[in-house]
PDB file of N, CA and C in Angstrom:
ATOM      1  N   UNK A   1       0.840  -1.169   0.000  1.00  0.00           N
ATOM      2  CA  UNK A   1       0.000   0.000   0.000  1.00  0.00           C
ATOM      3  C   UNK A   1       0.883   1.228   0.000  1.00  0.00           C
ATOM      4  N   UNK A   2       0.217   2.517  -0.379  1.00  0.00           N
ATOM      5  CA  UNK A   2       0.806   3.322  -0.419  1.00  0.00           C
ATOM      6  C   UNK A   2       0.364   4.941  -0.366  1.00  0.00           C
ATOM      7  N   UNK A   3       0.267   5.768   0.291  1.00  0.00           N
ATOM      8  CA  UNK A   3      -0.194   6.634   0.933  1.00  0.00           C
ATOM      9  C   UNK A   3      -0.811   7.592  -0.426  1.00  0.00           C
ATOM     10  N   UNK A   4      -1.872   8.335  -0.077  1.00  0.00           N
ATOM     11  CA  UNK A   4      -2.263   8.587  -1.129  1.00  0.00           C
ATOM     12  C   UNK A   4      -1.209  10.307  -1.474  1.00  0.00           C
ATOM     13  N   UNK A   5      -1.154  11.307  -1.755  1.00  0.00           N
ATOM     14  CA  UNK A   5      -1.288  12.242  -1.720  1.00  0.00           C
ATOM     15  C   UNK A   5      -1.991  12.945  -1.476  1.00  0.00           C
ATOM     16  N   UNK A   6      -1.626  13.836  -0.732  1.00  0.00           N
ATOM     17  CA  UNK A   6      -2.720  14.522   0.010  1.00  0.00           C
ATOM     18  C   UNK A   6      -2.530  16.250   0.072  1.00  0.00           C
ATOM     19  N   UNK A   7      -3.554  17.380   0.499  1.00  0.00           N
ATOM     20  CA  UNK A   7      -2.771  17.943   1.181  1.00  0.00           C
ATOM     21  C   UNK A   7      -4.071  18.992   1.953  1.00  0.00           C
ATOM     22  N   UNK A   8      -3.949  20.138   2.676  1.00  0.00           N
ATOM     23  CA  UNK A   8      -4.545  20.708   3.226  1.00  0.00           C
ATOM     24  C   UNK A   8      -5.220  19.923   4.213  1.00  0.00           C
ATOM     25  N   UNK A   9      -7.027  19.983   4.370  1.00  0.00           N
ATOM     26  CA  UNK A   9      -7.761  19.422   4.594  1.00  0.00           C
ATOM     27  C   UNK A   9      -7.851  18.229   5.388  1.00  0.00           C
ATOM     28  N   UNK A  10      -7.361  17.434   3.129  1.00  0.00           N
ATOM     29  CA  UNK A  10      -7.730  16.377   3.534  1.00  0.00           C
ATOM     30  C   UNK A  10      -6.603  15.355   3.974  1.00  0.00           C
ATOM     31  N   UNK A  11      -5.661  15.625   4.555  1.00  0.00           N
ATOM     32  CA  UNK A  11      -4.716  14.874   5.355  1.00  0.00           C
ATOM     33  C   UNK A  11      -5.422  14.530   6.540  1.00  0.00           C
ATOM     34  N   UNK A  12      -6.668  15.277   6.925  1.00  0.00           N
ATOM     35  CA  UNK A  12      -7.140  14.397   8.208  1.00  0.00           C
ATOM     36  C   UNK A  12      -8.746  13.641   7.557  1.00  0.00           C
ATOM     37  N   UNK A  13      -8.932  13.557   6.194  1.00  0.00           N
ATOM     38  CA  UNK A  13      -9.403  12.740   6.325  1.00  0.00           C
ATOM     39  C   UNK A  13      -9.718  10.854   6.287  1.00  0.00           C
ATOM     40  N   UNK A  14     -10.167  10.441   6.726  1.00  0.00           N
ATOM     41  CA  UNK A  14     -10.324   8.827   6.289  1.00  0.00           C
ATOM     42  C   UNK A  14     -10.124   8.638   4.471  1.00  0.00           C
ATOM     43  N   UNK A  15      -9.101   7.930   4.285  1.00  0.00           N
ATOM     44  CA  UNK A  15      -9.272   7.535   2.675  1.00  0.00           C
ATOM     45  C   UNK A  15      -8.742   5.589   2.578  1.00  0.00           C
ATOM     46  N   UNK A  16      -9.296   5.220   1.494  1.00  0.00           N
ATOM     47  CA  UNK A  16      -9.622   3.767   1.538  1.00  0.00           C
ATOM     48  C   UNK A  16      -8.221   3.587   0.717  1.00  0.00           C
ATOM     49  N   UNK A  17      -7.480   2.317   0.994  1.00  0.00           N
ATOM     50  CA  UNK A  17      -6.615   1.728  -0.102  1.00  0.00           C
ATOM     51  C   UNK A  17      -7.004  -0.008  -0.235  1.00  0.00           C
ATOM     52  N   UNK A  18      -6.194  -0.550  -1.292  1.00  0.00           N
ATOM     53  CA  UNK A  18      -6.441  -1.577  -1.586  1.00  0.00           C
ATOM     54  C   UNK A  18      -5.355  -2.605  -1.105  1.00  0.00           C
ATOM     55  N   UNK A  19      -5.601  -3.651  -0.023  1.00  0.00           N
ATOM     56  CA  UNK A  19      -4.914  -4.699   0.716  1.00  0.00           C
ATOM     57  C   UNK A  19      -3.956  -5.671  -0.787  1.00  0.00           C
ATOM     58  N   UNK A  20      -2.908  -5.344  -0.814  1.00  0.00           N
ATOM     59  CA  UNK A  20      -2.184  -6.095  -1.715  1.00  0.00           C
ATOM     60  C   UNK A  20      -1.300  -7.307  -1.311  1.00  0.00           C
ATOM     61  N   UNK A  21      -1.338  -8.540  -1.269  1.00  0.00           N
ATOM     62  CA  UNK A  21      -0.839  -9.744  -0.703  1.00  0.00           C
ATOM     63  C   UNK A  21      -1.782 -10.388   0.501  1.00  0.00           C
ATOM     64  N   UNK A  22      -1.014 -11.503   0.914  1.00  0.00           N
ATOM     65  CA  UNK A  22      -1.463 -12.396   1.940  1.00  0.00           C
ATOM     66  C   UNK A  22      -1.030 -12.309   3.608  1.00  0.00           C
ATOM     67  N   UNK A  23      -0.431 -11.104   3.641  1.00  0.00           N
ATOM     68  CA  UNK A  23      -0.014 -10.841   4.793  1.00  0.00           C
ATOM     69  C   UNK A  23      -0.752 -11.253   6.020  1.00  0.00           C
ATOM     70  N   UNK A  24      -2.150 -10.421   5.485  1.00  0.00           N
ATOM     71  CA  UNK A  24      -3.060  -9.899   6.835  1.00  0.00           C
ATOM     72  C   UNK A  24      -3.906 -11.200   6.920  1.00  0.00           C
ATOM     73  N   UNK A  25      -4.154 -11.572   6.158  1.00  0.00           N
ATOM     74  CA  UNK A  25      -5.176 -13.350   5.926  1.00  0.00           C
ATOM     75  C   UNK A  25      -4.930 -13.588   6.933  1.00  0.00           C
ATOM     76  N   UNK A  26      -6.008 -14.186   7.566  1.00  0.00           N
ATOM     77  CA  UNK A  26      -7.923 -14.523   6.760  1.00  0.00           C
ATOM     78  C   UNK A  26      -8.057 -13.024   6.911  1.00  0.00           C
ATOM     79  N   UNK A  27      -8.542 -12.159   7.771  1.00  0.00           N
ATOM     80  CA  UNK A  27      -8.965 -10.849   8.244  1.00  0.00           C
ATOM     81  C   UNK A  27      -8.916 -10.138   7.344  1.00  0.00           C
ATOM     82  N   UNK A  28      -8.182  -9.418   6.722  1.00  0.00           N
ATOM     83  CA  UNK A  28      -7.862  -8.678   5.231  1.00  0.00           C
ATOM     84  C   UNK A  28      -7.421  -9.348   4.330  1.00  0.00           C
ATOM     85  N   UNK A  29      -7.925 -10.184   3.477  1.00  0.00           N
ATOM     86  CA  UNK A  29      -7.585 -11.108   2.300  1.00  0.00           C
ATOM     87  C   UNK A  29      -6.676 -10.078   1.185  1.00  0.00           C
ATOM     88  N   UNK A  30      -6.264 -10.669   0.196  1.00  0.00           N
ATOM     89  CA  UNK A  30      -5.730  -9.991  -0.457  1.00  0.00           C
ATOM     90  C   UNK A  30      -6.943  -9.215  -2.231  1.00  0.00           C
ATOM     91  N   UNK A  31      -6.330  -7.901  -2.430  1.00  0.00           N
ATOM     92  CA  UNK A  31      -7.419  -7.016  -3.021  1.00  0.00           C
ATOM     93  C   UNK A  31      -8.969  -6.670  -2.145  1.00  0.00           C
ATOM     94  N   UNK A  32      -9.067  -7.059  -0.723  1.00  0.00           N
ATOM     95  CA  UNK A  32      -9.760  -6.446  -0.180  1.00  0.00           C
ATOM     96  C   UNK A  32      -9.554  -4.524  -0.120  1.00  0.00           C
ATOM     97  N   UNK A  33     -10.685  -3.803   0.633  1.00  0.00           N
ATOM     98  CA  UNK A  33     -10.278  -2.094   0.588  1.00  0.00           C
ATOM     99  C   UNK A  33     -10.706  -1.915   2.239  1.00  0.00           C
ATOM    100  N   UNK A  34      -9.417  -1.514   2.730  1.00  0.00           N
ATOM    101  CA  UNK A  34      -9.329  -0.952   3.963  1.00  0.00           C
ATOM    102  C   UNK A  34      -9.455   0.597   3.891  1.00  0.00           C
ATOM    103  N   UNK A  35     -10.072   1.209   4.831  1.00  0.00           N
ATOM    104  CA  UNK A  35     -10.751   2.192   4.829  1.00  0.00           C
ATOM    105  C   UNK A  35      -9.471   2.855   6.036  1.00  0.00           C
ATOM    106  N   UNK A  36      -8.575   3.911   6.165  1.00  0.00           N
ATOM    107  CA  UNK A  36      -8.034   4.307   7.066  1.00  0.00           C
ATOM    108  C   UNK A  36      -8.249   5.697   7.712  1.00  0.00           C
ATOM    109  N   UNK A  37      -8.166   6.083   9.251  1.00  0.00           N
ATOM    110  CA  UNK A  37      -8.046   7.311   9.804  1.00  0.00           C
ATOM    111  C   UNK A  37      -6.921   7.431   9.745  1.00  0.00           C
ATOM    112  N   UNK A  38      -7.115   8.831   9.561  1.00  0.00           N
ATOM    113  CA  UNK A  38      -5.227   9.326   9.606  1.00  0.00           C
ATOM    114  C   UNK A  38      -4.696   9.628  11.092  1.00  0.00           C
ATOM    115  N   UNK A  39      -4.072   9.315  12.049  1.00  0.00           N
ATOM    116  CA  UNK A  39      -4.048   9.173  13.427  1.00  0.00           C
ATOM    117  C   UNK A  39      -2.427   8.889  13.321  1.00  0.00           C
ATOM    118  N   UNK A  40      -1.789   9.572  14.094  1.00  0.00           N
ATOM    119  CA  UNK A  40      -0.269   8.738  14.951  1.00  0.00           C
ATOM    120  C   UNK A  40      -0.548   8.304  16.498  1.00  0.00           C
ATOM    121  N   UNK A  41      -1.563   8.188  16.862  1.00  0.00           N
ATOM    122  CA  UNK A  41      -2.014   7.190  18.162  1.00  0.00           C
ATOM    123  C   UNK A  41      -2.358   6.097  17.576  1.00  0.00           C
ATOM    124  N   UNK A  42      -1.953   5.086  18.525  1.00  0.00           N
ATOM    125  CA  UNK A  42      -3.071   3.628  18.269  1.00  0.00           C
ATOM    126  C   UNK A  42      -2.687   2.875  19.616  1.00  0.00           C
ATOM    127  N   UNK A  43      -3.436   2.151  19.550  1.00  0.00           N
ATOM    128  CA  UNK A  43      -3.649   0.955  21.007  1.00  0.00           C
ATOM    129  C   UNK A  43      -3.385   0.007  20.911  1.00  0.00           C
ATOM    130  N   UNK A  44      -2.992  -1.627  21.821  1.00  0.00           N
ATOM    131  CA  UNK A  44      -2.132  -2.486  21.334  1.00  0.00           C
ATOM    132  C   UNK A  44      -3.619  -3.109  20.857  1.00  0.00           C
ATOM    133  N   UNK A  45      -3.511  -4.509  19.427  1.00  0.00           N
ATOM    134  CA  UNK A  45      -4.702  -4.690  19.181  1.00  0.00           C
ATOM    135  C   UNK A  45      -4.695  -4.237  18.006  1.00  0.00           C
ATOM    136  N   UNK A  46      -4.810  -3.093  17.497  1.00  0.00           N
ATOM    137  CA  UNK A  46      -5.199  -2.582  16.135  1.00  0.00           C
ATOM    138  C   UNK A  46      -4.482  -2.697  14.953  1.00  0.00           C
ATOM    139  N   UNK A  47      -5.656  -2.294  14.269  1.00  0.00           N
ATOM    140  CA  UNK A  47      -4.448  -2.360  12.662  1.00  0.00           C
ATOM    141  C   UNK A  47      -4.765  -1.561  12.324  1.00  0.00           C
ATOM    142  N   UNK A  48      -3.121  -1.088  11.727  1.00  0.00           N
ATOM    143  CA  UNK A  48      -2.165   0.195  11.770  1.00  0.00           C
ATOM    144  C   UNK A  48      -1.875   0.325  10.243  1.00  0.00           C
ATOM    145  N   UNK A  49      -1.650   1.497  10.014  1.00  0.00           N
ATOM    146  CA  UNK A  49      -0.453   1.743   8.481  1.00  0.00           C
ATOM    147  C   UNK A  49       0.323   2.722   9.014  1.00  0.00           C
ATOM    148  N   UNK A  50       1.670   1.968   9.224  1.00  0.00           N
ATOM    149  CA  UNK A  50       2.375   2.351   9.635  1.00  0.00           C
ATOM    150  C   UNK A  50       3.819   2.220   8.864  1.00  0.00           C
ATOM    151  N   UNK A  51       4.641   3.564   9.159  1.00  0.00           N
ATOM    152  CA  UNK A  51       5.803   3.536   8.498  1.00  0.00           C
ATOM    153  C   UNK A  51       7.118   3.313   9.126  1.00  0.00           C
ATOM    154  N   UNK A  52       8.235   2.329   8.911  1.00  0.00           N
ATOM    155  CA  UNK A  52       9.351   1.917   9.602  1.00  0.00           C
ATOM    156  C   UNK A  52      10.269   2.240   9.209  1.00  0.00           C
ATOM    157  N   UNK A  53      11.376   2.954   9.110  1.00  0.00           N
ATOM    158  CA  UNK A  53      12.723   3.041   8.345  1.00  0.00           C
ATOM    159  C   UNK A  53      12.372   3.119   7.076  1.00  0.00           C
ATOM    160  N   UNK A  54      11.189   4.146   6.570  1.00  0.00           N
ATOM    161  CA  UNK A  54      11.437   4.533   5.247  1.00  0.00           C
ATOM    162  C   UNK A  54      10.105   3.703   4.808  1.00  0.00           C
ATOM    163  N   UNK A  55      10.131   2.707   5.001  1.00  0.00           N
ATOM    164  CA  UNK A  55       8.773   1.443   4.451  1.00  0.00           C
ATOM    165  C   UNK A  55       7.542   1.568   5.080  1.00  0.00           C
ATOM    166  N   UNK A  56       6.244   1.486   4.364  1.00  0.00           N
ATOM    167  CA  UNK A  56       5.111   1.364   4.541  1.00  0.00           C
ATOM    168  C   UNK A  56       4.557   0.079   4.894  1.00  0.00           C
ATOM    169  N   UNK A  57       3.841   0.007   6.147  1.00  0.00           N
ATOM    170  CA  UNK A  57       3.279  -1.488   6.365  1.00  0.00           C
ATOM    171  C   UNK A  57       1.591  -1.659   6.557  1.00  0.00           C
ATOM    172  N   UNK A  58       1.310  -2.541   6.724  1.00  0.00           N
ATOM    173  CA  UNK A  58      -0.022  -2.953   7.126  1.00  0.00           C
ATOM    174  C   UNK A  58      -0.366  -4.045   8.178  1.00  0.00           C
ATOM    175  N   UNK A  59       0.089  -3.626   9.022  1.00  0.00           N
ATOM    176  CA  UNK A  59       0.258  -4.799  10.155  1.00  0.00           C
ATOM    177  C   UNK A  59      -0.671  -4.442  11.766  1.00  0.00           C
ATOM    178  N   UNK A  60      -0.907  -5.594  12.137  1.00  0.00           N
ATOM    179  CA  UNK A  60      -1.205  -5.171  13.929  1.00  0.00           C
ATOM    180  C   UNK A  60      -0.269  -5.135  14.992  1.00  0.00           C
ATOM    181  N   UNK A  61      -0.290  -3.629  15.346  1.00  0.00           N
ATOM    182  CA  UNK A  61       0.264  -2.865  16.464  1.00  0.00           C
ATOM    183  C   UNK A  61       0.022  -4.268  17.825  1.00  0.00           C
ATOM    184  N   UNK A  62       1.566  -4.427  18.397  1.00  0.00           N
ATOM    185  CA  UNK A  62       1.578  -5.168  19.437  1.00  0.00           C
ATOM    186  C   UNK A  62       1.904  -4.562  20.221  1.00  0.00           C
ATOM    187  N   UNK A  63       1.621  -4.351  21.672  1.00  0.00           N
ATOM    188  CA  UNK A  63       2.182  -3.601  22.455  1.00  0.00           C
ATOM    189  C   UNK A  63       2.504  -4.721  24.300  1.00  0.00           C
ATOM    190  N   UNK A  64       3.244  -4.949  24.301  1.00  0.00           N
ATOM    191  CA  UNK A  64       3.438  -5.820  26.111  1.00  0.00           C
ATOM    192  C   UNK A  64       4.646  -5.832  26.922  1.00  0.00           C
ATOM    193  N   UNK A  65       4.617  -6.666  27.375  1.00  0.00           N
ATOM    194  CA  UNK A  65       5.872  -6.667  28.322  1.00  0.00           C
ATOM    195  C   UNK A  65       7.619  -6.981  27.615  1.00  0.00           C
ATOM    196  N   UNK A  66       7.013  -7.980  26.670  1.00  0.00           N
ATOM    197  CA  UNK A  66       8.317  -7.623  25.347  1.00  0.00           C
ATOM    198  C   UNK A  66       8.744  -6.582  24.240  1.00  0.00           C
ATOM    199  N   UNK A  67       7.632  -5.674  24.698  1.00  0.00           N
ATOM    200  CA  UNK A  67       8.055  -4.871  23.661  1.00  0.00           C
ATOM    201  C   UNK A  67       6.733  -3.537  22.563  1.00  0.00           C
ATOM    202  N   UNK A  68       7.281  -3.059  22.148  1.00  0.00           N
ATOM    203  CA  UNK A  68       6.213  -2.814  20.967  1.00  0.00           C
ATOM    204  C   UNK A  68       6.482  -3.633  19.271  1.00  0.00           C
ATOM    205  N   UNK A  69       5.884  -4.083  18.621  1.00  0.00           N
ATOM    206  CA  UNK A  69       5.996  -4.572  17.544  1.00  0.00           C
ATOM    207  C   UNK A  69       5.152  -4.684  16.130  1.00  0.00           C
ATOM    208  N   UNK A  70       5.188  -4.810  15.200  1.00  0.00           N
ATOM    209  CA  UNK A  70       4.281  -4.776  13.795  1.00  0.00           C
ATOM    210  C   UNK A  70       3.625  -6.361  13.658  1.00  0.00           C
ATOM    211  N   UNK A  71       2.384  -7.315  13.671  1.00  0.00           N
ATOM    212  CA  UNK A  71       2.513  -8.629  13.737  1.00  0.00           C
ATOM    213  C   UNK A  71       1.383  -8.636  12.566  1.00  0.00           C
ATOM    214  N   UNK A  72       1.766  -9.963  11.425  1.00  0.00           N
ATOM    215  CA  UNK A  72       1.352  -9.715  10.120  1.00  0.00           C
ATOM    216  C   UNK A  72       0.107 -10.565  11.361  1.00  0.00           C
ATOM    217  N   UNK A  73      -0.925 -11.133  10.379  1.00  0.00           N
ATOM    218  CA  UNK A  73      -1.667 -12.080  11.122  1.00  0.00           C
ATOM    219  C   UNK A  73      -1.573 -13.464  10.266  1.00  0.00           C
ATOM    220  N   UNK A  74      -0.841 -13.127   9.024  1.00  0.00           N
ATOM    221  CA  UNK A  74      -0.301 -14.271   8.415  1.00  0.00           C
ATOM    222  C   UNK A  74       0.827 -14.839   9.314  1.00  0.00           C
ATOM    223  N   UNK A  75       0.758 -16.102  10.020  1.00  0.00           N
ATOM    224  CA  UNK A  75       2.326 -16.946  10.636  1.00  0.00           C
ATOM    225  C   UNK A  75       3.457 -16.870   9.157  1.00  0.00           C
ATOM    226  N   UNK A  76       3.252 -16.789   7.996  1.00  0.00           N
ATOM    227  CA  UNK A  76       4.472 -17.177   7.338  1.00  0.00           C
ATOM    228  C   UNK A  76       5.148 -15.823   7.697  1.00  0.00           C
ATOM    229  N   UNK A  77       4.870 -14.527   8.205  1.00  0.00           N
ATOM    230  CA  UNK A  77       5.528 -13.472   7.723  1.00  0.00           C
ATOM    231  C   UNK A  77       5.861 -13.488   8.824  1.00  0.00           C
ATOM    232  N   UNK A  78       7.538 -12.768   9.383  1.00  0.00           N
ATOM    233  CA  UNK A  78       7.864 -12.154  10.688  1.00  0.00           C
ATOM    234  C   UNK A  78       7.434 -10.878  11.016  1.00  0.00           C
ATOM    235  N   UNK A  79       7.529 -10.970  12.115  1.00  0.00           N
ATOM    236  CA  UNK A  79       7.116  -9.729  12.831  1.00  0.00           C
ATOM    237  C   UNK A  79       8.206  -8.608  12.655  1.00  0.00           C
ATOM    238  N   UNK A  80       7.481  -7.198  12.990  1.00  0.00           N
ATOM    239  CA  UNK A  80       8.832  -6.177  12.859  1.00  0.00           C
ATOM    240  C   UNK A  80       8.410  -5.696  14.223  1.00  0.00           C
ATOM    241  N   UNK A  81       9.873  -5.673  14.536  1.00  0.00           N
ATOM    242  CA  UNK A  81      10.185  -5.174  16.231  1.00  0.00           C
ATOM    243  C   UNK A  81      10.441  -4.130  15.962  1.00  0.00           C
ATOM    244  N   UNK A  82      10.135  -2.957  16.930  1.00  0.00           N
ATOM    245  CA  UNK A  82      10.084  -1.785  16.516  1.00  0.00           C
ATOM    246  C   UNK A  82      11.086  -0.932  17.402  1.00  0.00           C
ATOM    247  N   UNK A  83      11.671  -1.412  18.628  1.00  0.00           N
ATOM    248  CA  UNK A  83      12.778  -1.239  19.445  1.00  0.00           C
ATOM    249  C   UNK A  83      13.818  -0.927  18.821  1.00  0.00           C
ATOM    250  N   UNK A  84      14.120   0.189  18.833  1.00  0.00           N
ATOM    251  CA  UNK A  84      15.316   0.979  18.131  1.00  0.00           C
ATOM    252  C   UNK A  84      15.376   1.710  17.005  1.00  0.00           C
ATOM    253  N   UNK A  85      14.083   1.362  16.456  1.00  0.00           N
ATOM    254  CA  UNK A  85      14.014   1.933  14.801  1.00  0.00           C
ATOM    255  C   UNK A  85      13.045   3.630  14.784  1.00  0.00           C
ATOM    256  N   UNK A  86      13.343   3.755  13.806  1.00  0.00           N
ATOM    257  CA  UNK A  86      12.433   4.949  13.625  1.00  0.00           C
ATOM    258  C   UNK A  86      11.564   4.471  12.440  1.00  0.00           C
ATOM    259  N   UNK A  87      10.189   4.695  13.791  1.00  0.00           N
ATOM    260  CA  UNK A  87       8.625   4.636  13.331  1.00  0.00           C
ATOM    261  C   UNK A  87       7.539   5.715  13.468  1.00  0.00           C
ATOM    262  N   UNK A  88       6.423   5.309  12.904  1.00  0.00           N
ATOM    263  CA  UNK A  88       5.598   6.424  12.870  1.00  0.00           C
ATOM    264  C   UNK A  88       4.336   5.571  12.507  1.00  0.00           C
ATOM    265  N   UNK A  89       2.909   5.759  13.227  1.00  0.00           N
ATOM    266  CA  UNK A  89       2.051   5.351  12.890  1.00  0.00           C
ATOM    267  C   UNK A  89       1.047   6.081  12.067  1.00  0.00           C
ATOM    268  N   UNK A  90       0.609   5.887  10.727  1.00  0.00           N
ATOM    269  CA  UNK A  90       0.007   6.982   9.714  1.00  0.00           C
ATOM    270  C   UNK A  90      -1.151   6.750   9.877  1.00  0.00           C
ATOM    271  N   UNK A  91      -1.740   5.706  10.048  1.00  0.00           N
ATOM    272  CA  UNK A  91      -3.210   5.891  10.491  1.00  0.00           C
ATOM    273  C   UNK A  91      -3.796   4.353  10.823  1.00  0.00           C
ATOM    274  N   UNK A  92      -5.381   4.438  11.195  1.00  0.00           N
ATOM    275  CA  UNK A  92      -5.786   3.105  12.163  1.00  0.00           C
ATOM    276  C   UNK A  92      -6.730   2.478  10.977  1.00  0.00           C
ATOM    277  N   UNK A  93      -6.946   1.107  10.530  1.00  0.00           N
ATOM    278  CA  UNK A  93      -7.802   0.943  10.128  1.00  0.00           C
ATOM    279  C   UNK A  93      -9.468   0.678  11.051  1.00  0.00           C
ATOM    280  N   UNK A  94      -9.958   1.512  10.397  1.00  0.00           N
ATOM    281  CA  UNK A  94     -11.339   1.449  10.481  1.00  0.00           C
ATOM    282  C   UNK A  94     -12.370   0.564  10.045  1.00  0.00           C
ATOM    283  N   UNK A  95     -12.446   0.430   9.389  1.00  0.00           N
ATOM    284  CA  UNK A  95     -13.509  -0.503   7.989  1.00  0.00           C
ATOM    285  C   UNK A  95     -12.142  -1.086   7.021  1.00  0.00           C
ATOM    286  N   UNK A  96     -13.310  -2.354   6.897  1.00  0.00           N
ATOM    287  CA  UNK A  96     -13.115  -3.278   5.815  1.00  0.00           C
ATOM    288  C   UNK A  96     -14.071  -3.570   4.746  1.00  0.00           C
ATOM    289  N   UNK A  97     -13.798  -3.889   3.483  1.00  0.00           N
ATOM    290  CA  UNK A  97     -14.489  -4.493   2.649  1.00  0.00           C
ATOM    291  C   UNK A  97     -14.265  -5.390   1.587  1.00  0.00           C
ATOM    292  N   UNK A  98     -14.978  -6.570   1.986  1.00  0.00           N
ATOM    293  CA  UNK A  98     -14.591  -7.729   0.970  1.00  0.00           C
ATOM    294  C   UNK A  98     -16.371  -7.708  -0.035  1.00  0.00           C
ATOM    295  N   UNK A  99     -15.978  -7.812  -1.028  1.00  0.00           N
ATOM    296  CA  UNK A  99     -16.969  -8.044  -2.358  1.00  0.00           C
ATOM    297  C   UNK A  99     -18.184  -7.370  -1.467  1.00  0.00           C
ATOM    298  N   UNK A 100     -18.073  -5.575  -1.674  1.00  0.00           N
ATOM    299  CA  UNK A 100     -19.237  -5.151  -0.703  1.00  0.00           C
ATOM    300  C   UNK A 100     -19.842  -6.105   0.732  1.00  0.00           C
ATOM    301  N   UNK A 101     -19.232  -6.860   1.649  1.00  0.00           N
ATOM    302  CA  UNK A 101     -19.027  -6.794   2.718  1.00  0.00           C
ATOM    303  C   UNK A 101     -18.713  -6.059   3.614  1.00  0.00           C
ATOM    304  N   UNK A 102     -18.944  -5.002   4.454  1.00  0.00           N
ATOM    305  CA  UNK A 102     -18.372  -4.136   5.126  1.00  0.00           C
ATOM    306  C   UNK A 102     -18.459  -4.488   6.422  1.00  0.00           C
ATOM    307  N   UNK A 103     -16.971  -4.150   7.368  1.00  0.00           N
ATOM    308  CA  UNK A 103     -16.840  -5.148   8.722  1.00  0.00           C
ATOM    309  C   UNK A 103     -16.048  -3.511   9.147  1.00  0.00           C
ATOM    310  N   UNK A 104     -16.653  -2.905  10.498  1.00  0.00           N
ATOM    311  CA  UNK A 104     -16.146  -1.712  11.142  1.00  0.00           C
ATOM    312  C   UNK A 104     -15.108  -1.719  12.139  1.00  0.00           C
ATOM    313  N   UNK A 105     -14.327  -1.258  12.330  1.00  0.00           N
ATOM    314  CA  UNK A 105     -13.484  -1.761  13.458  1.00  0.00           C
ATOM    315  C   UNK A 105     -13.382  -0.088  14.612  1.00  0.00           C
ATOM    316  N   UNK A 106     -13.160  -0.536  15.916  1.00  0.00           N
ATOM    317  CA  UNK A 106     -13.347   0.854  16.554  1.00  0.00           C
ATOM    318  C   UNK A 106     -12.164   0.918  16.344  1.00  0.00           C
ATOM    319  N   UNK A 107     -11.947   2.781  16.351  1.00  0.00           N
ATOM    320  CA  UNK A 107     -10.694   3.646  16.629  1.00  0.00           C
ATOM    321  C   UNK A 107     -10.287   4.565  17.300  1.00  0.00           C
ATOM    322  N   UNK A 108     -11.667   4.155  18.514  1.00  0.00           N
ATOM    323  CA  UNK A 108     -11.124   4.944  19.509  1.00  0.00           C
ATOM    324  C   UNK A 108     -10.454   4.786  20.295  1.00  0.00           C
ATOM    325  N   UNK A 109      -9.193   5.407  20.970  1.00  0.00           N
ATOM    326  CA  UNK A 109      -8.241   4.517  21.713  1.00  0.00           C
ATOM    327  C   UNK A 109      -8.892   4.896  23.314  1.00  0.00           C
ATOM    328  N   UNK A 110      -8.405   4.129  24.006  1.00  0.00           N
ATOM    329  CA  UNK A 110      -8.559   4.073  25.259  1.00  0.00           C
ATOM    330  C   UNK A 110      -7.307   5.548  25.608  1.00  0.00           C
ATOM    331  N   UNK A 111      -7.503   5.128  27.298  1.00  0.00           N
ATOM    332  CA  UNK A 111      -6.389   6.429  27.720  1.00  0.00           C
ATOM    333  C   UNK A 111      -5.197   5.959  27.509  1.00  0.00           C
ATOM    334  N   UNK A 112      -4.835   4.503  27.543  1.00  0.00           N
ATOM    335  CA  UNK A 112      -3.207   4.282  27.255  1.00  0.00           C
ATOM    336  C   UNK A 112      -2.857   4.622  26.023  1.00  0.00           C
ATOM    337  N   UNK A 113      -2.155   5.736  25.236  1.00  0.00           N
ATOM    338  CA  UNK A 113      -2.100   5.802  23.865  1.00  0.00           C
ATOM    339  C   UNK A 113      -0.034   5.652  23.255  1.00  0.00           C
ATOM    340  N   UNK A 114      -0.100   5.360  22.298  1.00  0.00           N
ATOM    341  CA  UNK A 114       1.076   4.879  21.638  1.00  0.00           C
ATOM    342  C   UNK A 114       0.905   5.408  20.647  1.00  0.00           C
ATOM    343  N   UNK A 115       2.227   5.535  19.729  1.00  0.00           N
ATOM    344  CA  UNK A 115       2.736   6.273  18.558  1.00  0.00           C
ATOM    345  C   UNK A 115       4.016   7.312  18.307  1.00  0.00           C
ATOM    346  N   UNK A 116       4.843   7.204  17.859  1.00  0.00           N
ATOM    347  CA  UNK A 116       5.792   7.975  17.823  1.00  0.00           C
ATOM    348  C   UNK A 116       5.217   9.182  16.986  1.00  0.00           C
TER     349      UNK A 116
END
């Protein structure tokens, strides 16, 4: 995925992209359209588009006693540990949609909040 261009405005608003690969499977299949808020908060739990050393991801924000981290929900993919690197969270997914299916996800964070 890849951030749209933006500017004024609508940098805070929600804009949809299209899930490319098997990363996120089952949950976001691949060519599904994730719907994103633009936010640098998020909570452990969510899924994030988030940027790491330059790269754009689509992963769920881990947050515990080991650490903070990026976790595909696909097992073939590793996780990105986020301890030491320079990150930034670009926004939360909200909504999903598979073949006009639409599945909402909350984005409101609680009081513990995270994000560089």
């Amino acid at each position: 995925m890849s951030l749209p261009e933006q500017s004024g405005c609508a940098l805070h608003e929600p804009f949809a992209l299209q899930v490319l690969g098997e990363e996120m499977e089952p949950e976001f299949p691949d060519r599904c359209i994730v719907v994103i808020e633009p936010t640098p908060q998020c909570v452990d739990g969510a899924y994030v588009f988030a940027e790491v050393e330059g790269v754009r991801w689509f992963r769920q924000y881990r947050r515990d006693a080991a650490g903070e981290r990026l976790v595909a929900l696909n097992p073939r993919y590793p996780e990105i540990r986020l301890d030491g690197l320079e990150w930034a969270v670009l926004g939360v997914i909200i909504q999903r949609n598979i073949r006009r299916q639409v599945k909402h996800y909350d984005d409101s964070p609680p009081s513990d909040l995270t994000g560089q």
